[in-house]
N, C-alpha and C. Protein backbone atom coordinates (compact mmCIF):
# COMPACT_ATOMS: atom_id res chain seq x y z
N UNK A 1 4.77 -26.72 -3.71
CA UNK A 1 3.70 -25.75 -3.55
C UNK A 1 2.48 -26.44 -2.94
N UNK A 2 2.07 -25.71 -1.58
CA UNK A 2 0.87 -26.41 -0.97
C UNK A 2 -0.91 -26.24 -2.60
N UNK A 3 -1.49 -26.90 -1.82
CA UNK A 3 -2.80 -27.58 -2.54
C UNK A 3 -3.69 -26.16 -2.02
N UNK A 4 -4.41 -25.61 -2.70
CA UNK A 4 -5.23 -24.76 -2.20
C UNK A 4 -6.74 -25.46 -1.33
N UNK A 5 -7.28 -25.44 -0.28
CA UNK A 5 -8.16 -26.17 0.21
C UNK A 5 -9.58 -25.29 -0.07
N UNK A 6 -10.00 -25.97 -1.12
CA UNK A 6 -10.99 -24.90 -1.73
C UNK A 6 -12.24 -25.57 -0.80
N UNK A 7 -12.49 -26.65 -0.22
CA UNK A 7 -13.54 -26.85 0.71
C UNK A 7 -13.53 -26.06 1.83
N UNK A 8 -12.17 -25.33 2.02
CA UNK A 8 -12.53 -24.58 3.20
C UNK A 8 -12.64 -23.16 3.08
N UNK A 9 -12.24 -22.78 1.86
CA UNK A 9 -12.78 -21.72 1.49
C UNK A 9 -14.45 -21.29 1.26
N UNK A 10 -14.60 -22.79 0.19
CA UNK A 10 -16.45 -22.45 0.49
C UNK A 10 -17.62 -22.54 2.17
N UNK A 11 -16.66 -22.92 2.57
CA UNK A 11 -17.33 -22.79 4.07
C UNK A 11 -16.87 -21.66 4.56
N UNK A 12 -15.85 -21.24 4.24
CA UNK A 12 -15.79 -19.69 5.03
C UNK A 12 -17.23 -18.62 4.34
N UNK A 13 -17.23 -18.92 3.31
CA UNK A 13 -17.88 -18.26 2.25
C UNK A 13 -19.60 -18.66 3.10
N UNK A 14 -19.72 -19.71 3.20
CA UNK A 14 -21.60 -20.30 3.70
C UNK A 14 -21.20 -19.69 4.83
N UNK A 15 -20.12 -19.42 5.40
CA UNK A 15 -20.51 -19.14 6.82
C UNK A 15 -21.20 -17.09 7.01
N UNK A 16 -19.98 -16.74 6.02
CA UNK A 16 -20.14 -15.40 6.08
C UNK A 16 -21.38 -14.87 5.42
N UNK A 17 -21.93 -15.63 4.12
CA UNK A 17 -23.37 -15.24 3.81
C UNK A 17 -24.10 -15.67 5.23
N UNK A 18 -24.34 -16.62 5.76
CA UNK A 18 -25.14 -16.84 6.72
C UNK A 18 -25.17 -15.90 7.79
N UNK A 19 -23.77 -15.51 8.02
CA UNK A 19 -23.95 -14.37 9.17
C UNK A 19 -24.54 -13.16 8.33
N UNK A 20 -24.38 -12.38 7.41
CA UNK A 20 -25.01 -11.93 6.44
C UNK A 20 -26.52 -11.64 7.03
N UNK A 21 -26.99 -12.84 6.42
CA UNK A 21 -28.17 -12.95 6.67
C UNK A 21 -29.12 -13.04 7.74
N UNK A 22 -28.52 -13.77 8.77
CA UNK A 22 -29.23 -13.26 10.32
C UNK A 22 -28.83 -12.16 10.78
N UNK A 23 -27.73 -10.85 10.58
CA UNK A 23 -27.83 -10.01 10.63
C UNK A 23 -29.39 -8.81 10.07
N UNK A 24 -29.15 -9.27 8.66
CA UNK A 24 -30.19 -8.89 8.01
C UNK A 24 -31.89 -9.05 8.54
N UNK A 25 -32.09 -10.13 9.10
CA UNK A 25 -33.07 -10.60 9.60
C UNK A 25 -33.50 -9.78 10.91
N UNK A 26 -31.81 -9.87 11.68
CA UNK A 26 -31.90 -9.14 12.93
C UNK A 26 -32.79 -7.82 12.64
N UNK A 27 -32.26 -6.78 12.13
CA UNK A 27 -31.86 -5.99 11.20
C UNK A 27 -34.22 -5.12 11.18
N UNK A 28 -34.52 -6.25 10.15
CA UNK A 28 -35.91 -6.75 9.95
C UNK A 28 -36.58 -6.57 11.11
N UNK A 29 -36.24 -7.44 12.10
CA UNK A 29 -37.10 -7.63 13.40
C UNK A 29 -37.38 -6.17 14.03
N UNK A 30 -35.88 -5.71 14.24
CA UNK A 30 -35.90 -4.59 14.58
C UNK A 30 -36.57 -3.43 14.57
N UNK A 31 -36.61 -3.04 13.27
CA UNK A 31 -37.17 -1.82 12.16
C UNK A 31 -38.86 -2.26 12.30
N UNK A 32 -39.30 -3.98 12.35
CA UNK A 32 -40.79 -4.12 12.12
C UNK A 32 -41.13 -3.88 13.42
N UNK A 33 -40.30 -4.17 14.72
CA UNK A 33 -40.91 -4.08 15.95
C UNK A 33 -40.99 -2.66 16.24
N UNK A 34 -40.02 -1.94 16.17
CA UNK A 34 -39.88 -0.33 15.94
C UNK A 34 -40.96 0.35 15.54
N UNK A 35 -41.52 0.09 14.53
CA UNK A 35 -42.51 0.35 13.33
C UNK A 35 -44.21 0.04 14.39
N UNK A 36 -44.17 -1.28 14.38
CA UNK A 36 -45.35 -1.44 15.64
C UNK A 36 -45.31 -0.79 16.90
N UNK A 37 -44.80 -0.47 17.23
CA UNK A 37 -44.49 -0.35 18.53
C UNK A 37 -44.93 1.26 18.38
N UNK A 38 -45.13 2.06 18.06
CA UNK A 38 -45.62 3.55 17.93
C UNK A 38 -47.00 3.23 17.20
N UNK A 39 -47.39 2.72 16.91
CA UNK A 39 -48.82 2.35 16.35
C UNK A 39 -49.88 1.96 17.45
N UNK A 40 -49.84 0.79 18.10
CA UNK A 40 -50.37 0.62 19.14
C UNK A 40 -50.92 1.79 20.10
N UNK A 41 -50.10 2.13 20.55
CA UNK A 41 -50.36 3.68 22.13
C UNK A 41 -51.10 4.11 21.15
N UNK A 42 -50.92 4.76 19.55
CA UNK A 42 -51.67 5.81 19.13
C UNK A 42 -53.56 5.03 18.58
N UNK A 43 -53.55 3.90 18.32
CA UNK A 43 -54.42 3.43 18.47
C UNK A 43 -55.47 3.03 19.80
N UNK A 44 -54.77 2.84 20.67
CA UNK A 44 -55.33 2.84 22.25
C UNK A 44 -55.82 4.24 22.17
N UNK A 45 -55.17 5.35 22.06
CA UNK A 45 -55.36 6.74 22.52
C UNK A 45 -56.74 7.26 21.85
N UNK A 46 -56.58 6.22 20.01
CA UNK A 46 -58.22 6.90 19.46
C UNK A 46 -58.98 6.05 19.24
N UNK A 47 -59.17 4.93 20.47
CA UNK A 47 -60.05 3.65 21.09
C UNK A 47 -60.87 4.94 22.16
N UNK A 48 -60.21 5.24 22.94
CA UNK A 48 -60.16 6.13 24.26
C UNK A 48 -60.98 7.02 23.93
């Protein structure tokens, strides 16, 4: 019976939280740039 290679299991594991997480981040950027990005024009407009 083969050896289970549990070191490469926990790296599958760091890898998939990590993608996880720069998804998540992506994710963040997105929604905050989104979010700014309609604020601005309407602030210019009641500068104006």
């Amino acid at each position: 019976m083969a050896k289970p290679n549990y070191q490469f299991d926990k790296r599958q594991r760091e890898l998939k939280k990590a993608k996880a997480q720069e998804e998540k981040r992506q994710k963040k950027r997105i929604r905050d740039a989104a979010e700014a990005s309609p604020e601005e024009p309407t602030s210019a407009a009641d500068a104006a």
